[in-house]
PDB file of N, CA and C in Angstrom:
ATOM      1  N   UNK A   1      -3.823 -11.883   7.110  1.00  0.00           N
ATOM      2  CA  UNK A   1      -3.251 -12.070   5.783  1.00  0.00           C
ATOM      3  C   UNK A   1      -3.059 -10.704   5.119  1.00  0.00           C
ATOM      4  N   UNK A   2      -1.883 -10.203   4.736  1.00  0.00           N
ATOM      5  CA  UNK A   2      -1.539  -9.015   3.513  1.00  0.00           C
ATOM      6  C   UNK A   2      -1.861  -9.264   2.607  1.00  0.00           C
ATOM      7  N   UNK A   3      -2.625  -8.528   1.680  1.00  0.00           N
ATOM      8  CA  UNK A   3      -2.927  -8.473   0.614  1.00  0.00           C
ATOM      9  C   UNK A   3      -1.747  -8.281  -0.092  1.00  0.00           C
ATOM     10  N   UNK A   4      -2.246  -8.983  -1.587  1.00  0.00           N
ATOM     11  CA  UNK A   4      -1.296  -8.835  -2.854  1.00  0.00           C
ATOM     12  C   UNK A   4      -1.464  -7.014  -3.075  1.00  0.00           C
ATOM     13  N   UNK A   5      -0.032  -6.763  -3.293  1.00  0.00           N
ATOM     14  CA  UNK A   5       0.121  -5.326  -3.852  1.00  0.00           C
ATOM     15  C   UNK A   5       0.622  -5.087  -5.246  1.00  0.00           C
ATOM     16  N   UNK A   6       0.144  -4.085  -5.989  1.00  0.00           N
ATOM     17  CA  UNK A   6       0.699  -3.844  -7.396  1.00  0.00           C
ATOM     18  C   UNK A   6       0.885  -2.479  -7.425  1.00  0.00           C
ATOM     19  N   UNK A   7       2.013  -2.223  -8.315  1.00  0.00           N
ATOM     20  CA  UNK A   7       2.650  -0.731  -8.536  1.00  0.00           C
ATOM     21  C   UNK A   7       1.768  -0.174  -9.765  1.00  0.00           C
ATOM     22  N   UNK A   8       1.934   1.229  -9.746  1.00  0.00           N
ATOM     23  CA  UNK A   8       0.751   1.630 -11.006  1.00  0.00           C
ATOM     24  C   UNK A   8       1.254   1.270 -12.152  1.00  0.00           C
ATOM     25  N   UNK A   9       2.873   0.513 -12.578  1.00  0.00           N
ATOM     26  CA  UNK A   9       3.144  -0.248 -14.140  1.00  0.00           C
ATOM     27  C   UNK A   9       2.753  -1.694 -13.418  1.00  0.00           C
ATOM     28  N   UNK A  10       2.187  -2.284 -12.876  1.00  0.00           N
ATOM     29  CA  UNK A  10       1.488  -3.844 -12.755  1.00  0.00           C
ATOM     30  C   UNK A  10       2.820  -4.660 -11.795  1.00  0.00           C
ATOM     31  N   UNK A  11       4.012  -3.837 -11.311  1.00  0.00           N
ATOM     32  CA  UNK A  11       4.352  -5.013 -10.831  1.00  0.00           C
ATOM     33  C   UNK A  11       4.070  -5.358  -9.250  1.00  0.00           C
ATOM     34  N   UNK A  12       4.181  -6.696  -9.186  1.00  0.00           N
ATOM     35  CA  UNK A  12       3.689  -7.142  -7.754  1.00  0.00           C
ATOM     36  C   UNK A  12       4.663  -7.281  -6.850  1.00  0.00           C
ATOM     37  N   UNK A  13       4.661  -6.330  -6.078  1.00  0.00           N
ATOM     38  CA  UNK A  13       5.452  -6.533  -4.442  1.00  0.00           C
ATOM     39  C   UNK A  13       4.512  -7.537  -3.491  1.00  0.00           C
ATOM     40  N   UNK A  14       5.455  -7.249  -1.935  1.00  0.00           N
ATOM     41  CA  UNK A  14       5.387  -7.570  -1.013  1.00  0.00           C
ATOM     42  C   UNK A  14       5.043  -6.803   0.424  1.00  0.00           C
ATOM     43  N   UNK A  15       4.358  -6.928   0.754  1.00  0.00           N
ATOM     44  CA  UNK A  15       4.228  -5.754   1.780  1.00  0.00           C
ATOM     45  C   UNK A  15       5.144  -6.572   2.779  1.00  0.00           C
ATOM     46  N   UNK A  16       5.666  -5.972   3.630  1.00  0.00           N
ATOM     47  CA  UNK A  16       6.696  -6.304   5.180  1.00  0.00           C
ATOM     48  C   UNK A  16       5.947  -6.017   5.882  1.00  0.00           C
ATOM     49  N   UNK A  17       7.305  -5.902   7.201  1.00  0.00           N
ATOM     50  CA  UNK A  17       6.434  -5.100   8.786  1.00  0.00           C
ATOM     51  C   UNK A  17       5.705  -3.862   8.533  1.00  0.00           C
ATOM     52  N   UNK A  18       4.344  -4.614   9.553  1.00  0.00           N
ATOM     53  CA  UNK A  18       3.635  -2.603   9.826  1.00  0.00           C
ATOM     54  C   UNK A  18       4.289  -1.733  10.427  1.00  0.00           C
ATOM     55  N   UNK A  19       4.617  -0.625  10.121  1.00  0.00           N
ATOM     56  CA  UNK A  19       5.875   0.445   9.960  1.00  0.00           C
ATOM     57  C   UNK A  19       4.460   1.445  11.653  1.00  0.00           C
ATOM     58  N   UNK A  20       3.470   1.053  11.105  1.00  0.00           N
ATOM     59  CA  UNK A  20       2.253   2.073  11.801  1.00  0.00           C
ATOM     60  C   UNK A  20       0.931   1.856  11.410  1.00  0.00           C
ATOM     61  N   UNK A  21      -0.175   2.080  11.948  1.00  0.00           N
ATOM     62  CA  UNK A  21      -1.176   2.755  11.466  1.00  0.00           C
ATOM     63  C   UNK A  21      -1.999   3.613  12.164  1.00  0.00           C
ATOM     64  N   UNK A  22      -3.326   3.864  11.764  1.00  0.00           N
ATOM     65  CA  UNK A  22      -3.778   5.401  12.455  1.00  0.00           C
ATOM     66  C   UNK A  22      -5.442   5.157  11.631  1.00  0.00           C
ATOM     67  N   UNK A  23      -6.168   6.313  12.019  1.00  0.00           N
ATOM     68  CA  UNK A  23      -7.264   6.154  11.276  1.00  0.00           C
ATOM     69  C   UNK A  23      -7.449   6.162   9.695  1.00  0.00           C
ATOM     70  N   UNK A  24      -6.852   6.662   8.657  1.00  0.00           N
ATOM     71  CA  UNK A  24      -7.218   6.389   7.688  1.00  0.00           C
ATOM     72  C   UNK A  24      -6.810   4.649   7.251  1.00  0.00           C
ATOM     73  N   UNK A  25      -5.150   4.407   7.638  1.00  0.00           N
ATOM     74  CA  UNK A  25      -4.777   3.231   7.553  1.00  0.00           C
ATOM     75  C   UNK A  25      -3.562   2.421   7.962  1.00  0.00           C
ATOM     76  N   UNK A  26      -2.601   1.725   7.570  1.00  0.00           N
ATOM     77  CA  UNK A  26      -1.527   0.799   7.941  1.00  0.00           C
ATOM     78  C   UNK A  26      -0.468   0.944   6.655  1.00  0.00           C
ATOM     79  N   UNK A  27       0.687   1.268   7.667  1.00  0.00           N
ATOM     80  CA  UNK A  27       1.921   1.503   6.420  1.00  0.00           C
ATOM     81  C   UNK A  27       2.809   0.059   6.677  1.00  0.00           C
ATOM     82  N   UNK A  28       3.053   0.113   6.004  1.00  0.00           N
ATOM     83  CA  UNK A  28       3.934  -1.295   5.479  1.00  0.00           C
ATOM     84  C   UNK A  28       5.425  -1.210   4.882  1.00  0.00           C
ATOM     85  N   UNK A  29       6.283  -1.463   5.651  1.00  0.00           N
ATOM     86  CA  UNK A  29       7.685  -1.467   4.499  1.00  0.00           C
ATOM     87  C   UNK A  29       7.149  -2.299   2.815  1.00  0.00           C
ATOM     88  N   UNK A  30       8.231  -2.300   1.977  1.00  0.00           N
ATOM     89  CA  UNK A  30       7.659  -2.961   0.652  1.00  0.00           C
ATOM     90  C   UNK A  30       9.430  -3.961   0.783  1.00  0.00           C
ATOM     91  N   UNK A  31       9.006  -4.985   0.436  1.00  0.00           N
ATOM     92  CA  UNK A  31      10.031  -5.968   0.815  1.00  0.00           C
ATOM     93  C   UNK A  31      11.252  -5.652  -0.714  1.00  0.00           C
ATOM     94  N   UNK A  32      10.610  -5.819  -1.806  1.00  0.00           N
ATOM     95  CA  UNK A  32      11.306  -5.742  -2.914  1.00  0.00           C
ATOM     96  C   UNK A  32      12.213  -4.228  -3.322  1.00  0.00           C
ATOM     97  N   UNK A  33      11.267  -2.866  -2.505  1.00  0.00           N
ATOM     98  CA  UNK A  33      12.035  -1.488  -2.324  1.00  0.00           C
ATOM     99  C   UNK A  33      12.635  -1.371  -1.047  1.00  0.00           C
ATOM    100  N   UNK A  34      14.010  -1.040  -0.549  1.00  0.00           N
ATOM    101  CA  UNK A  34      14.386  -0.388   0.286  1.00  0.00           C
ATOM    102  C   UNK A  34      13.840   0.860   0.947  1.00  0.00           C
ATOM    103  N   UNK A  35      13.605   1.505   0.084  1.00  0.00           N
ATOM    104  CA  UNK A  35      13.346   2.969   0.094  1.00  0.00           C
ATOM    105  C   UNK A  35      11.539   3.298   0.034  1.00  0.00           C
ATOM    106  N   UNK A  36      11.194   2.267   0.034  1.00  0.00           N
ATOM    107  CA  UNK A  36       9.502   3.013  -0.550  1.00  0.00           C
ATOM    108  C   UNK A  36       8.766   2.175   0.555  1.00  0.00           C
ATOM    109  N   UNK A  37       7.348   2.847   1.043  1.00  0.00           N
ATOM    110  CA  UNK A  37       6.526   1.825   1.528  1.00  0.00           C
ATOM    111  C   UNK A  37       5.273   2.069   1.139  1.00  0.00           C
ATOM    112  N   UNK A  38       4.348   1.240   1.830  1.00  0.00           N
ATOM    113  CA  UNK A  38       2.738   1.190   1.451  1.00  0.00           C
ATOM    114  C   UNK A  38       1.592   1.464   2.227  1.00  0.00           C
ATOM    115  N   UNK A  39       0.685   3.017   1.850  1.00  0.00           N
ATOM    116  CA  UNK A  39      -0.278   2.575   2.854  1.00  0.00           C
ATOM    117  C   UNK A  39      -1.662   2.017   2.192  1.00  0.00           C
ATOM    118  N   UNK A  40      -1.926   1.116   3.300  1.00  0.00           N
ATOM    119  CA  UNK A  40      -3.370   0.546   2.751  1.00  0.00           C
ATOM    120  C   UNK A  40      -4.273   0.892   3.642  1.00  0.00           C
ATOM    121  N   UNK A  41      -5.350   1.277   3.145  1.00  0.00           N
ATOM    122  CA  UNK A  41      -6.120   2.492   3.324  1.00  0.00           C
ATOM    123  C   UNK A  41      -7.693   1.550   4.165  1.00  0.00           C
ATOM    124  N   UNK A  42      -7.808   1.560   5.185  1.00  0.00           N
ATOM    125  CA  UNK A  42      -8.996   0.880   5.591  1.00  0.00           C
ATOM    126  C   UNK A  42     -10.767   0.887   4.789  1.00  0.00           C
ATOM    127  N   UNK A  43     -10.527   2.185   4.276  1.00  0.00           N
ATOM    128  CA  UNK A  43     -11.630   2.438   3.562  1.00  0.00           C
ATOM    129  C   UNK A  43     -11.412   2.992   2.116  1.00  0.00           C
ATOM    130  N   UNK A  44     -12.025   2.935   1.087  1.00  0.00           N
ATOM    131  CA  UNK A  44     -11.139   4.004  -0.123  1.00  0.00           C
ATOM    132  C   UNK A  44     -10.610   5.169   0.077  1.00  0.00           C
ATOM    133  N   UNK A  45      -9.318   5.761  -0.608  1.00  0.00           N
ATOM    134  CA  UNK A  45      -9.499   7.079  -0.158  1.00  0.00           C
ATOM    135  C   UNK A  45      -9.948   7.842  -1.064  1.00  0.00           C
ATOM    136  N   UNK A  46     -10.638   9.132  -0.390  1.00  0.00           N
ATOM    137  CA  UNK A  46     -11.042  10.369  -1.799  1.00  0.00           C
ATOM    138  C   UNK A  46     -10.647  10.301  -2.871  1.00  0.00           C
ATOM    139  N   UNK A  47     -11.239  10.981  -3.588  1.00  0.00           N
ATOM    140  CA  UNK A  47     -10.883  10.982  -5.468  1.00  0.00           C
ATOM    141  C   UNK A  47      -9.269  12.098  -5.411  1.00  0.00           C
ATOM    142  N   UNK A  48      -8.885  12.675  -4.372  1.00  0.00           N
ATOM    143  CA  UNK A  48      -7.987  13.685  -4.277  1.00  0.00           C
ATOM    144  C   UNK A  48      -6.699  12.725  -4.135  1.00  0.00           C
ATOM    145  N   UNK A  49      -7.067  12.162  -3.030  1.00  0.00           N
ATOM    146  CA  UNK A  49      -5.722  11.493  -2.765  1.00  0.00           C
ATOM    147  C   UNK A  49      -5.285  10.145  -3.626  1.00  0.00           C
ATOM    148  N   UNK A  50      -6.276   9.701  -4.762  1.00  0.00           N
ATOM    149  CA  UNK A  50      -5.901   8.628  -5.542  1.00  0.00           C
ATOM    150  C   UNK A  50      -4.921   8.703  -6.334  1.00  0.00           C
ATOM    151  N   UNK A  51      -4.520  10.202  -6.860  1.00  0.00           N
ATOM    152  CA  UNK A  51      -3.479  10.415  -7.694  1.00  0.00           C
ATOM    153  C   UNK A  51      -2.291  10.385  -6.986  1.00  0.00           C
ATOM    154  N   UNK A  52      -1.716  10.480  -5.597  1.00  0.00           N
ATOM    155  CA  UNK A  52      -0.754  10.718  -4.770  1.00  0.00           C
ATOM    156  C   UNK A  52      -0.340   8.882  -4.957  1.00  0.00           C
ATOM    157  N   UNK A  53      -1.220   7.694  -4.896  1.00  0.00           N
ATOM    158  CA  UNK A  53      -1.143   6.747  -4.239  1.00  0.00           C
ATOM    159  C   UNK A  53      -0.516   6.075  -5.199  1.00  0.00           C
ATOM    160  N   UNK A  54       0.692   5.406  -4.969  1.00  0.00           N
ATOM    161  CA  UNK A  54       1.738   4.484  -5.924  1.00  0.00           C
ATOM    162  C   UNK A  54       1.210   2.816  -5.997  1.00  0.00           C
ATOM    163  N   UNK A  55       0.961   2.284  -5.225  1.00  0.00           N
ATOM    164  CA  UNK A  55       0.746   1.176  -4.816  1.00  0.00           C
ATOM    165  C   UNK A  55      -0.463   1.041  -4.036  1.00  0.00           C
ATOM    166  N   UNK A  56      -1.314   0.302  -5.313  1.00  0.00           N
ATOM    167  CA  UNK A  56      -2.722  -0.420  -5.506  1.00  0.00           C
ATOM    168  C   UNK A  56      -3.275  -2.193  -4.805  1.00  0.00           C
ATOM    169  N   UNK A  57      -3.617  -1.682  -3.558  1.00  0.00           N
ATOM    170  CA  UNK A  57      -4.218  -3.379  -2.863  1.00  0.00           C
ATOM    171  C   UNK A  57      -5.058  -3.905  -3.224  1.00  0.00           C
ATOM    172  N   UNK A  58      -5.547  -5.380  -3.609  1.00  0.00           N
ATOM    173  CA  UNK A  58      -6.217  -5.907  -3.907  1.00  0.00           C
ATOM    174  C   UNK A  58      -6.788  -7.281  -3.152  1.00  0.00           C
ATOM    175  N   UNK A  59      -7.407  -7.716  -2.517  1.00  0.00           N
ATOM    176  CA  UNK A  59      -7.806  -8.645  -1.513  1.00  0.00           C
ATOM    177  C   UNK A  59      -7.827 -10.298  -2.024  1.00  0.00           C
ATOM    178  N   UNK A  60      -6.885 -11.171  -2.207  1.00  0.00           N
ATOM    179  CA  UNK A  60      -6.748 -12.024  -3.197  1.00  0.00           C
ATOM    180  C   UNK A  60      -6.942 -13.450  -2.511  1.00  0.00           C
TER     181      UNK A  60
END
């Protein structure tokens, strides 16, 4: 099951096909952007890389 995704203004996408993943995590096309995708991160990531991250998973 994919988790529900939200953009940092609250709106809720879709995650698509896994594009990849690797050790930190799994990228995802975003069904509602052409152009943008998502990674969800197996574990949190650092306090460094939280500001980089557009799109917030939540386990629903």
């Amino acid at each position: 099951m994919k988790p529900t995704l939200y953009t940092a203004t609250g709106e809720c996408v879709t995650p698509g096909r896994e594009l990849g993943k690797g050790g930190e995590g799994a990228v995802y096309d975003i069904n509602e952007f052409v152009d943008s995708v998502a990674k969800i991160y197996h574990t949190p990531p650092p306090a460094l890389k939280t500001g980089q991250t557009c799109l917030y998973g939540c386990d629903s």
